[in-house]
C-alpha atoms as a PDB file:
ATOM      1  CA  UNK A   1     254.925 122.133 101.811  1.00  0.00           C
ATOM      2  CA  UNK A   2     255.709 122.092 105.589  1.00  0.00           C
ATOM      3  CA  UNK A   3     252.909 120.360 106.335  1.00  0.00           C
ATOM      4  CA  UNK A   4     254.402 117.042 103.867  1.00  0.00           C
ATOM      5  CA  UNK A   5     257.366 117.162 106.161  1.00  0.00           C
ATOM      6  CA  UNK A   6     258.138 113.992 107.848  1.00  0.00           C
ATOM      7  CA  UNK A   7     261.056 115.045 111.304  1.00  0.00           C
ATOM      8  CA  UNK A   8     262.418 112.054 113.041  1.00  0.00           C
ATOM      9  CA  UNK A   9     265.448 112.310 115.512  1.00  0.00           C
ATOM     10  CA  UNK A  10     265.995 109.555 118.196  1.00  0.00           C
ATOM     11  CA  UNK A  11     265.737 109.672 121.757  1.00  0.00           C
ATOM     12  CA  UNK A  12     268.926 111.096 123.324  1.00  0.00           C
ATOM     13  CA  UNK A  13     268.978 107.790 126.230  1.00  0.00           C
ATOM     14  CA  UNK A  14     268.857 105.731 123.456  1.00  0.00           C
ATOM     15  CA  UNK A  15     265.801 103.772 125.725  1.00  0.00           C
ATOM     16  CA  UNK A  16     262.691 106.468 124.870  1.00  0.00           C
ATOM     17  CA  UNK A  17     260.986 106.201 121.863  1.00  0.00           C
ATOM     18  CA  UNK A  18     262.308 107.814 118.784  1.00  0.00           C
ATOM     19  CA  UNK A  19     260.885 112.223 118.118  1.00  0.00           C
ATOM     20  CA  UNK A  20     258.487 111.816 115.227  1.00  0.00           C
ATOM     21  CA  UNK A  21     256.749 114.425 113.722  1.00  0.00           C
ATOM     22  CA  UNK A  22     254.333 113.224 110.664  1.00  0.00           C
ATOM     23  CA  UNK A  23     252.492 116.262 108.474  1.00  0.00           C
ATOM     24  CA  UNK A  24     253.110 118.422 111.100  1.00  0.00           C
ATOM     25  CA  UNK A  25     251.452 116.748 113.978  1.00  0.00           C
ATOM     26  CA  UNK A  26     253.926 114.962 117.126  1.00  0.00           C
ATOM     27  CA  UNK A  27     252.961 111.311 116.808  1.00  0.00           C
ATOM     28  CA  UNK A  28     252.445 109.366 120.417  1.00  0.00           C
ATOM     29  CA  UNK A  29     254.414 105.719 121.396  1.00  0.00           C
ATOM     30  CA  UNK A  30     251.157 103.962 120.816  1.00  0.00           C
ATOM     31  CA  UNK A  31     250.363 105.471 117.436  1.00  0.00           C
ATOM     32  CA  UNK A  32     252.305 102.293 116.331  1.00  0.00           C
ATOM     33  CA  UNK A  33     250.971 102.060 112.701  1.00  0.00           C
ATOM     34  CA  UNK A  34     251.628 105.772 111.913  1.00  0.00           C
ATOM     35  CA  UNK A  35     255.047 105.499 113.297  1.00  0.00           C
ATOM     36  CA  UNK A  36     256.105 103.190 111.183  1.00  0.00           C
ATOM     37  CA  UNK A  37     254.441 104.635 108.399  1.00  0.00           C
ATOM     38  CA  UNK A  38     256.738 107.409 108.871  1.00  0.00           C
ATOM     39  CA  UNK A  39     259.823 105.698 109.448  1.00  0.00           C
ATOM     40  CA  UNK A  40     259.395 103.415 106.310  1.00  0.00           C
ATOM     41  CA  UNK A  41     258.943 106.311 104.104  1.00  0.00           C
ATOM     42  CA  UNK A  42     262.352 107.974 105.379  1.00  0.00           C
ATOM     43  CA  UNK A  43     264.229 104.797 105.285  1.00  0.00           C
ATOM     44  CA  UNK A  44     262.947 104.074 101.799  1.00  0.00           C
ATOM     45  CA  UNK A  45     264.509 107.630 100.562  1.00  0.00           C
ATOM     46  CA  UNK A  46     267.428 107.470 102.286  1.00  0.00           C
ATOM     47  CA  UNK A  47     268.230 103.770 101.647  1.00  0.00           C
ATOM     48  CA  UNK A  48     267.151 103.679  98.093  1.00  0.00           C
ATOM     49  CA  UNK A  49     267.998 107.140  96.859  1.00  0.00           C
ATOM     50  CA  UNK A  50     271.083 108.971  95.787  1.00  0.00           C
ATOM     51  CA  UNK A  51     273.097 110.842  97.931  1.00  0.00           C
ATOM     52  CA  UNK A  52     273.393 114.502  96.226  1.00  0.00           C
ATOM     53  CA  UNK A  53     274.940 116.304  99.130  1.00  0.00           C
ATOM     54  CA  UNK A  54     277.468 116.277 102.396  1.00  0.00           C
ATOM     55  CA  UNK A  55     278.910 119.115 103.907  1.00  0.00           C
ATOM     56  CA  UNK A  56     279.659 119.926 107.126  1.00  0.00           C
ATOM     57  CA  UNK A  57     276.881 118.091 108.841  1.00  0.00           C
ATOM     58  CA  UNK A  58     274.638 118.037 106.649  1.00  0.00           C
ATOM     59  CA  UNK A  59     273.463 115.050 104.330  1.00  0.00           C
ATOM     60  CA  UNK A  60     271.104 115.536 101.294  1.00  0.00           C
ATOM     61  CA  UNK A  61     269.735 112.244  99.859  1.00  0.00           C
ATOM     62  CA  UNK A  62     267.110 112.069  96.864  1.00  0.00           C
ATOM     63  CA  UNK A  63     265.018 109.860  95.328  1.00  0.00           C
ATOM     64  CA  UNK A  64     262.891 110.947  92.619  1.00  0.00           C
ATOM     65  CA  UNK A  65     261.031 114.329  93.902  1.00  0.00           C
ATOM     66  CA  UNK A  66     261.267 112.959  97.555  1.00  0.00           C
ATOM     67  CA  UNK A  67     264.224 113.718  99.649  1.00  0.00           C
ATOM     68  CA  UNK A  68     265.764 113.364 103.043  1.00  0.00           C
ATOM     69  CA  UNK A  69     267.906 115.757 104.797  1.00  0.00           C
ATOM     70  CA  UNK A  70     269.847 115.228 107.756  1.00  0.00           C
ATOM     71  CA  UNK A  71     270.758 117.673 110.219  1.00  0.00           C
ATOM     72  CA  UNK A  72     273.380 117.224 112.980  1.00  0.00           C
ATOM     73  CA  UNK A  73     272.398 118.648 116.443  1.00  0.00           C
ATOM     74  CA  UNK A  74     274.553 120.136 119.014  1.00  0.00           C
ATOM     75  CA  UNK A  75     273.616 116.945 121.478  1.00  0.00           C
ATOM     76  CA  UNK A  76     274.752 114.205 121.298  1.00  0.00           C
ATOM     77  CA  UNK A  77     273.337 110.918 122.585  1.00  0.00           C
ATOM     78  CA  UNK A  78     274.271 109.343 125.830  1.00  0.00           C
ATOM     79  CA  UNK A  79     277.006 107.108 124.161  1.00  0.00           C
ATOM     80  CA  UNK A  80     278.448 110.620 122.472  1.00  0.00           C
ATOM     81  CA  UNK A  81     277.597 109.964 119.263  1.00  0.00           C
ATOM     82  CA  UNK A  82     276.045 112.503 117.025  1.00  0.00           C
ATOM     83  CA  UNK A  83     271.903 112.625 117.149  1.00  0.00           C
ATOM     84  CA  UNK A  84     271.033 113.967 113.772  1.00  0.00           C
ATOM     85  CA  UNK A  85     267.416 115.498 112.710  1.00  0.00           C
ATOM     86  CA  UNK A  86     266.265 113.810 110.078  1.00  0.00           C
ATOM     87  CA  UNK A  87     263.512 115.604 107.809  1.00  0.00           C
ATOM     88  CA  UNK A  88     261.829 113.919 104.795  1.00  0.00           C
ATOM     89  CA  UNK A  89     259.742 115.824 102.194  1.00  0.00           C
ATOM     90  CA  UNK A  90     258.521 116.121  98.613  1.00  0.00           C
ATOM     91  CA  UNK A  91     259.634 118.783  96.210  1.00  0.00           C
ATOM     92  CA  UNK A  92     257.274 121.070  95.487  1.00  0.00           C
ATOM     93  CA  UNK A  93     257.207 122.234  91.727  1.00  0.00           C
ATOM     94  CA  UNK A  94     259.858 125.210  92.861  1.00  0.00           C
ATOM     95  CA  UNK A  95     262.904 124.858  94.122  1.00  0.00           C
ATOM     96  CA  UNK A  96     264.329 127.986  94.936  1.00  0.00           C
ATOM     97  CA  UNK A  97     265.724 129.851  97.749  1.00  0.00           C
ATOM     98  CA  UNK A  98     262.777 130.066 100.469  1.00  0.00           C
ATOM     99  CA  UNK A  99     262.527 126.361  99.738  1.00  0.00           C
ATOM    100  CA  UNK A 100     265.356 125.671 101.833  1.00  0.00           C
ATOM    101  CA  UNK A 101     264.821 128.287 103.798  1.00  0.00           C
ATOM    102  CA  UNK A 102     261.232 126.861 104.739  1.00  0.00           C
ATOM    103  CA  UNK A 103     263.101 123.573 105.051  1.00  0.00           C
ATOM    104  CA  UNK A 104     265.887 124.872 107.593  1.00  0.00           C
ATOM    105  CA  UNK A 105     263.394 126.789 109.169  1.00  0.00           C
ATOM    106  CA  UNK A 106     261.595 123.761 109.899  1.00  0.00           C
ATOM    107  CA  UNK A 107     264.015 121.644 110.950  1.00  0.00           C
ATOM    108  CA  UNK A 108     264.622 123.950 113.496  1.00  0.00           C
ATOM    109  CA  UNK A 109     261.196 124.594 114.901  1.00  0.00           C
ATOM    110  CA  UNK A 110     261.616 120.539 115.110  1.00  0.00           C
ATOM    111  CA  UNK A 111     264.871 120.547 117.067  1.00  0.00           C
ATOM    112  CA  UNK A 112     263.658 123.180 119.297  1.00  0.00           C
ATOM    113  CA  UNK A 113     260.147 121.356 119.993  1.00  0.00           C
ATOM    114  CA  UNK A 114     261.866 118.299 121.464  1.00  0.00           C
ATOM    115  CA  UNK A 115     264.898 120.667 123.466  1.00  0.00           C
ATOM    116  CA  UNK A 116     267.602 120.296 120.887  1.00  0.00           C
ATOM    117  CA  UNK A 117     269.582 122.876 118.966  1.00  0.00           C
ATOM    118  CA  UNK A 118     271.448 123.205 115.744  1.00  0.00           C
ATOM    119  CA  UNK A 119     274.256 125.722 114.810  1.00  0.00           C
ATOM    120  CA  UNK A 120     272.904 128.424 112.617  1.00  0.00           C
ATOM    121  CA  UNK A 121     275.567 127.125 110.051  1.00  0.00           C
ATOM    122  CA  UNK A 122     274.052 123.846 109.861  1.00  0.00           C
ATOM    123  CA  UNK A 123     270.460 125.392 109.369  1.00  0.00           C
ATOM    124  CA  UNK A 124     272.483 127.823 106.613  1.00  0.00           C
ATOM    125  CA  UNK A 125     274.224 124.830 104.541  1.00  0.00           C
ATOM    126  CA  UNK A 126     271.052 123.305 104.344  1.00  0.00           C
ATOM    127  CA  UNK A 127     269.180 125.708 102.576  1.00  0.00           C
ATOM    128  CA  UNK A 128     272.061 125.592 100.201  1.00  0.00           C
ATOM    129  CA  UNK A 129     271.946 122.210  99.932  1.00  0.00           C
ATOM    130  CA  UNK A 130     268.602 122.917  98.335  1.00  0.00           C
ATOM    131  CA  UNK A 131     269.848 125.148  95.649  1.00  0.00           C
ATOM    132  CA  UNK A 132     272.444 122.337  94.497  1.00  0.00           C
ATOM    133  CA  UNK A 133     269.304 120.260  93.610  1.00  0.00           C
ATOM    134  CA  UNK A 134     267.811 122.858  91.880  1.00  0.00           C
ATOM    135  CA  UNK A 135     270.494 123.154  89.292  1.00  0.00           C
ATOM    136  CA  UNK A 136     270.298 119.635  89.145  1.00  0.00           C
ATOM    137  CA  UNK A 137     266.846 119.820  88.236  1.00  0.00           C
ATOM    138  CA  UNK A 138     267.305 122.309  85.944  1.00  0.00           C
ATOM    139  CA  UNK A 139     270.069 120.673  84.312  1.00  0.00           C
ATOM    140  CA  UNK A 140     268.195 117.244  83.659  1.00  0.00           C
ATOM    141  CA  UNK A 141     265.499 119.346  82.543  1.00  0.00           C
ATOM    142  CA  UNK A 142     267.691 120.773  79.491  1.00  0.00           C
ATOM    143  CA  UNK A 143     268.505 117.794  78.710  1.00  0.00           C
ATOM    144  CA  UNK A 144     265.094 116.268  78.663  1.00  0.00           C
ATOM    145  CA  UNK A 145     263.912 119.545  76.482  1.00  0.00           C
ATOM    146  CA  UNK A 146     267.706 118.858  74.132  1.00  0.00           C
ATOM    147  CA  UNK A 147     266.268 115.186  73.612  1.00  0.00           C
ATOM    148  CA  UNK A 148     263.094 115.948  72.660  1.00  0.00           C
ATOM    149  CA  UNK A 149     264.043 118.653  70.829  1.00  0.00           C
ATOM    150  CA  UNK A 150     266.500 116.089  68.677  1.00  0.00           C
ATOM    151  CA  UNK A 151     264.326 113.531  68.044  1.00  0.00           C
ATOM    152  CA  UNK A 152     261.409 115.039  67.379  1.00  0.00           C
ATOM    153  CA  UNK A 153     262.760 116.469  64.019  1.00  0.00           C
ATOM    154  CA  UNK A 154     264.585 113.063  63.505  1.00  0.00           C
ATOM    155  CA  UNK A 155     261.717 111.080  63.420  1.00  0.00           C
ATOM    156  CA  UNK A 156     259.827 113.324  61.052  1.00  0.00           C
ATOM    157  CA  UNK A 157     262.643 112.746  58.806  1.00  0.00           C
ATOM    158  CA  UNK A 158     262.382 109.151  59.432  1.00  0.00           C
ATOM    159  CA  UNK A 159     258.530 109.293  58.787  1.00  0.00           C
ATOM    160  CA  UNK A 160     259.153 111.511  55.456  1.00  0.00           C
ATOM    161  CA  UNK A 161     261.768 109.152  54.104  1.00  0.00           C
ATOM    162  CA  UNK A 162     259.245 105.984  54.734  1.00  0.00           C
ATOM    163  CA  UNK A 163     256.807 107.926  52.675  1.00  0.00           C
ATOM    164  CA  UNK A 164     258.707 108.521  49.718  1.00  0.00           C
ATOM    165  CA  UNK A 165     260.068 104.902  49.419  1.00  0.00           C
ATOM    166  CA  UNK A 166     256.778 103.090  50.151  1.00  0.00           C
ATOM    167  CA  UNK A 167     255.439 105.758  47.183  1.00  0.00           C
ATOM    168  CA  UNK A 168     258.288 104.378  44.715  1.00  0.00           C
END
């Protein structure tokens, strides 16, 4: 899974080019087409998908099995506002516990490859974060399996009662 992740944060003089990090690799200024690549997948999630979380600096957005989390950082830029880490991923087919570990964990290695830091409480409420969409997850899932589970006898019932009247 860490090797999906997509970390973006922006330049702290708000003149160098934006931190991106794309399937674990630091991508270069001229590696223009990659770049965007990356960007346009994180702006996709975060501007099309739901947001599912925000607490205490931290921001949880989802769309479908993609997400993006956002992570503030103890710097802030040189106008003093807050430079968040972004980090975009896929769900894997768990979501448990070590997911957002792994996820926290790696925003962090992030942060602390381009000299940033974020409070351990940040790093902590994200892997929560993680475990609210797991119930939510779970939950549609239950629901999906309740449907299913409904109509499944209901059109047999449906198909039995055609039967007998076509037969009359």
């Amino acid at each position: 899974m860490t090797g999906n992740l997509v970390y973006w944060a922006q330049a702290l003089d708000n003149a160098s080019p934006d931190h991106i990090n794309l399937r674990g690799k630091e991508l270069s200024p001229e590696d223009a087409i990659r770049r965007q690549e990356a960007v346009s997948l994180v702006s996709s999630v975060a501007r099309l998908g739901s947001r599912i979380f925000s607490e205490g600096g931290v921001q949880l957005t989802q769309k479908g099995s993609r997400f993006v989390v956002e992570v503030h950082s103890e710097q802030l830029d040189q106008a003093g506002r807050i430079a968040p880490i972004i980090c975009c991923g896929e769900y894997d087919a768990r979501i448990d516990e070590a997911f957002g570990a792994t996820v926290a964990d790696c925003i962090n290695d992030f942060a602390h490859s381009i000299g940033r830091t974020v409070r351990r409480e940040h790093l902590d409420i994200t892997r929560s974060a993680f475990l609210i969409v797991k119930k939510k997850f779970s939950t549609r899932r239950r629901v999906r399996i309740l449907l299913i589970g409904t109509m499944v006898p209901a059109a047999l019932l449906a198909l039995i009662y055609m039967l007998a009247f076509r037969k009359s």
